[in-house]
Protein backbone atom coordinates (compact mmCIF):
# COMPACT_ATOMS: atom_id res chain seq x y z
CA UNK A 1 75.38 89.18 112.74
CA UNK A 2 74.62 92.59 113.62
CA UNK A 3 73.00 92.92 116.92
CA UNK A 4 74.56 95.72 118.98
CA UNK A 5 76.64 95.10 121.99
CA UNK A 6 75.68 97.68 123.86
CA UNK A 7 78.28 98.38 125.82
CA UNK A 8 80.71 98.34 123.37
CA UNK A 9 78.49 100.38 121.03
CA UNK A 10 77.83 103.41 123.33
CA UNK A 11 81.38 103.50 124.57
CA UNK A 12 82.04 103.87 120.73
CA UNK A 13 79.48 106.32 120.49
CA UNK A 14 80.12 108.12 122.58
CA UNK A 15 83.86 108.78 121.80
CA UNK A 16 82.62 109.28 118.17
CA UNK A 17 79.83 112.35 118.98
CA UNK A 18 82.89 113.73 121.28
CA UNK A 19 85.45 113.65 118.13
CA UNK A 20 82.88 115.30 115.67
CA UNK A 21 81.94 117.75 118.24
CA UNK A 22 85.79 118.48 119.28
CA UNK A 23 86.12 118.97 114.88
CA UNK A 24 83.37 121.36 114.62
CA UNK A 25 84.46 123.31 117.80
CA UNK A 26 87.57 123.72 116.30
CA UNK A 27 86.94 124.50 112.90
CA UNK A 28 84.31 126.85 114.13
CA UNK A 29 87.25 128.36 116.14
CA UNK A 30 89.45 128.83 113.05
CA UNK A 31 87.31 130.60 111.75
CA UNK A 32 85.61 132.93 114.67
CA UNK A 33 86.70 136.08 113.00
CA UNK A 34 86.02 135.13 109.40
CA UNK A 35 82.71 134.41 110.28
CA UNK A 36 82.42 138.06 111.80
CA UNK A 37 81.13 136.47 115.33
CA UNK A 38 81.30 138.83 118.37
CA UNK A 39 84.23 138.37 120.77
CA UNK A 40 86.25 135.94 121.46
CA UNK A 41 85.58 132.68 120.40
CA UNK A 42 84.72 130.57 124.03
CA UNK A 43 85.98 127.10 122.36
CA UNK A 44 89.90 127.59 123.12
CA UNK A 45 91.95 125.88 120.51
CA UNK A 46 93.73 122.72 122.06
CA UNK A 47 97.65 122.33 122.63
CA UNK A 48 99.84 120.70 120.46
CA UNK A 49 99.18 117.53 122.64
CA UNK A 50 96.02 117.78 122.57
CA UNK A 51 95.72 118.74 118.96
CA UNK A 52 97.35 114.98 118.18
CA UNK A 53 95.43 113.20 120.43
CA UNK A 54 92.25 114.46 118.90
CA UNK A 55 93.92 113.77 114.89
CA UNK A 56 94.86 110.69 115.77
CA UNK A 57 91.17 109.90 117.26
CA UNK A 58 89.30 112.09 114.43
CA UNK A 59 91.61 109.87 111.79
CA UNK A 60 90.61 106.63 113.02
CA UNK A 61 87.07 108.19 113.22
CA UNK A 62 87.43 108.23 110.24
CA UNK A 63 88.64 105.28 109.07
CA UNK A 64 85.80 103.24 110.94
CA UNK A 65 83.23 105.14 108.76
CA UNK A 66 85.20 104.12 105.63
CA UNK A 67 85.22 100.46 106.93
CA UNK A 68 81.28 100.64 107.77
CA UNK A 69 80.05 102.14 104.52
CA UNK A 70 82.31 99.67 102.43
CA UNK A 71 80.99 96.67 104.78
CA UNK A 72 77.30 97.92 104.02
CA UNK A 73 77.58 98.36 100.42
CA UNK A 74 79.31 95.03 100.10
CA UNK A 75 76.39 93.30 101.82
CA UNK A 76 73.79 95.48 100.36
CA UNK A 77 72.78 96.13 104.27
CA UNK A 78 70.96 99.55 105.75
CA UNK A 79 73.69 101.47 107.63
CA UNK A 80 72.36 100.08 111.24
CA UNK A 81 73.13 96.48 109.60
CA UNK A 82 70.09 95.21 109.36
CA UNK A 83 69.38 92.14 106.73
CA UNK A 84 66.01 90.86 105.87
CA UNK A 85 65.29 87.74 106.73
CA UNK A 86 65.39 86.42 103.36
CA UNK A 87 69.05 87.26 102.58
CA UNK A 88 70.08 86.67 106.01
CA UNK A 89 72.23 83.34 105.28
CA UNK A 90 74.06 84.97 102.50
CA UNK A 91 74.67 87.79 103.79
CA UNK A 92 75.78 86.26 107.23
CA UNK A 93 78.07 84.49 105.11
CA UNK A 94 79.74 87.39 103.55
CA UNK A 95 80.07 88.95 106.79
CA UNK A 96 81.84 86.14 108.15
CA UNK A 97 84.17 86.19 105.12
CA UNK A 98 84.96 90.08 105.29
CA UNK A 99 85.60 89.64 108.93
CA UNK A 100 87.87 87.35 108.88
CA UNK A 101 89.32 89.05 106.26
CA UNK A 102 90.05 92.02 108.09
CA UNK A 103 90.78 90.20 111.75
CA UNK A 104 93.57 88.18 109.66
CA UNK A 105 95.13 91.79 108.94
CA UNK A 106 94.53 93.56 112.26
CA UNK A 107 95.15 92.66 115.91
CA UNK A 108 91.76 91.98 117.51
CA UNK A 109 91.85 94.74 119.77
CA UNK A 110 92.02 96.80 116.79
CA UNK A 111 89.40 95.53 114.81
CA UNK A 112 87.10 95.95 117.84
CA UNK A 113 87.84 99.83 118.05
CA UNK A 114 86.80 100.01 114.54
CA UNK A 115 84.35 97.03 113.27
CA UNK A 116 80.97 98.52 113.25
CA UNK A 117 79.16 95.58 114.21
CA UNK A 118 79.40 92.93 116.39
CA UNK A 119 81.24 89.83 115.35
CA UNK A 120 79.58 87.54 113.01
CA UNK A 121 77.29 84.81 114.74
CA UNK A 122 77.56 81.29 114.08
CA UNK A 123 74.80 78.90 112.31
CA UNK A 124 74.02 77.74 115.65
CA UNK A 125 73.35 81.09 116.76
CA UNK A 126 70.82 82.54 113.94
């Protein structure tokens, strides 16, 4: 159920540390001054292009957190997914439910971007 693909994972990663990093620059730019920091902040502020390609990024940031902390509190799951062995066939179950729950609502490419996990395995594959 939840084994990483590790490609897809650190490509995810990756873009998720740079959107949190990007926030915090530029909240910590906002706020140079405030803060009573010498000079000029070094972080510019991004253009208005910019500026929506990094909202639109940091919202669906966002929104795959929501999806991963309701997916692990529905399966009673650690945060990294993992199931002990003991619950594995129910909660492999539920995951298969809630996926195709969700890939029934949103294109697959979608769902990729922002499923946490990997796609549920089948019986044959436990």
């Amino acid at each position: 159920m939840m084994s990483p693909d590790s490609s897809n994972i650190a490509t995810g990663h990756i873009e998720m540390v740079l959107a949190i990093l990007r926030q915090i620059l530029m909240d910590l730019a906002k706020r140079w001054e405030q803060l009573g920091l010498p000079g000029p902040c070094p972080y510019p502020l991004p253009i208005s292009e910019e500026l929506v390609t990094h909202n639109e990024e940091y919202k669906a940031l966002e929104h795959a957190q929501k999806l991963k902390k309701f997916v692990t509190r529905r399966l009673n799951t650690a945060s990294d997914g993992w199931v002990p062995t003991d619950v594995w066939k129910e909660t492999n179950e539920g995951y298969k439910k809630l996926y195709d729950h969700f890939s029934q609502n949103m294109s697959e490419e979608d769902l990729r971007q922002i499923w946490p996990f990997d796609k549920p395995c089948s019986d044959s594959q436990v």
